[in-house]
Each structure stands twice: as C-alpha cells, then as structure tokens.
Protein backbone atom coordinates (compact mmCIF):
# COMPACT_ATOMS: atom_id res chain seq x y z
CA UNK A 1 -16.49 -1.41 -0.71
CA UNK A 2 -13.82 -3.79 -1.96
CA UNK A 3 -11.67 -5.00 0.81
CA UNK A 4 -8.13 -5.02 -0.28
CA UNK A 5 -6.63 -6.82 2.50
CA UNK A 6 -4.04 -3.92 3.12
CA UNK A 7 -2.13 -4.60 6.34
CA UNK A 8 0.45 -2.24 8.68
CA UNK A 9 4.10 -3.71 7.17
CA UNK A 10 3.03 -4.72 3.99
CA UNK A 11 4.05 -3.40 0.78
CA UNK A 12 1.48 -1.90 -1.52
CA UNK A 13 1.91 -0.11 -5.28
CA UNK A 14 -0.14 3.40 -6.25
CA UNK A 15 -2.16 2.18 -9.51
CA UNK A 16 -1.97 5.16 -10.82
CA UNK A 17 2.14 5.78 -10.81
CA UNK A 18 3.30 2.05 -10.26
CA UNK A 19 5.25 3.22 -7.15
CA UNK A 20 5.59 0.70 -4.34
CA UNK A 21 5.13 2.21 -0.82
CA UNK A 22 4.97 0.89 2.70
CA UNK A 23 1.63 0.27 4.84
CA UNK A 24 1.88 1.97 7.86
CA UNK A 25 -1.80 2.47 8.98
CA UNK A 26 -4.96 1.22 7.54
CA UNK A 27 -8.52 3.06 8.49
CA UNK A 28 -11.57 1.22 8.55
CA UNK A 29 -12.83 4.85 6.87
CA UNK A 30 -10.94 4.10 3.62
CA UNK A 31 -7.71 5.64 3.80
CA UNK A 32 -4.08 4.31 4.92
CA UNK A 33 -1.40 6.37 5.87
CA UNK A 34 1.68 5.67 3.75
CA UNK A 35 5.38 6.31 3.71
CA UNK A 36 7.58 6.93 0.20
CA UNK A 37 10.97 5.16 -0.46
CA UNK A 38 11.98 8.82 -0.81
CA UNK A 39 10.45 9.85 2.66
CA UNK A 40 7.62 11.21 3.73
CA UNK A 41 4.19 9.83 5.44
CA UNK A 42 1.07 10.42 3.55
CA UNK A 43 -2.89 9.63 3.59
CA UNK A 44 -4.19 8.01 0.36
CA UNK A 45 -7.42 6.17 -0.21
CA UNK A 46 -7.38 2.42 -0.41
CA UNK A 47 -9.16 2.04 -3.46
CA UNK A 48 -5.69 4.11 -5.48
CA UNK A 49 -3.85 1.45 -3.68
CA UNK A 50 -2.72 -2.17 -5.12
CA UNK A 51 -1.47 -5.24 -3.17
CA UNK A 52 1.76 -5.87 -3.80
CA UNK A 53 2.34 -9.80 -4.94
CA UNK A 54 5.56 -11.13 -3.86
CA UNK A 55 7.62 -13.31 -6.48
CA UNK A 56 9.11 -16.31 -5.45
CA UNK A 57 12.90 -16.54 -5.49
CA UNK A 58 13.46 -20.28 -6.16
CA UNK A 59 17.22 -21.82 -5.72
C-alpha cells in the first residue's frame, strides 16, 4: 500500500472531484475521516485522497 503521508491538520484534495478537504483522522486500516468546507465529517479511503501541495507566496 502506497503511503500518502496524510496527517491530522493537513489539507488533502478528492482525485476524483478536485475538492480540497481537511484531515482530521488518519487509520492505519486505510481510511481517514474527513470534514467538507460545506460541513460535515466523513470516512473516505486514502488511496481517493491527494496531498495537497502548498504554493509559495513570494513578496
């Protein structure tokens, strides 16, 4: 199993709709529970899920 390095905090996107949702627990069994910008905590598996890379802002 690919490890995706999905932390509690972090930021992740669904591949299969593009939306970005927050980490809030990661199982070593596969799944993470999620939460929507709209609301609502979910369970998806972690190989739907895509790490989220951060852009640097530069000044």
């Amino acid at each position: 199993m690919e490890t995706k390095n999905l932390q509690k905090g972090a930021q992740a996107k669904i591949a299969s709709t593009g939306q970005i949702v927050e980490v809030k627990r990661v199982s070593n069994h596969g799944f993470s529970v999620v939460r929507f910008q709209t609301g609502g905590d979910y369970m998806i598996l972690n190989d739907r899920l895509e790490n989220v890379e951060k852009e640097e802002v530069q000044h």
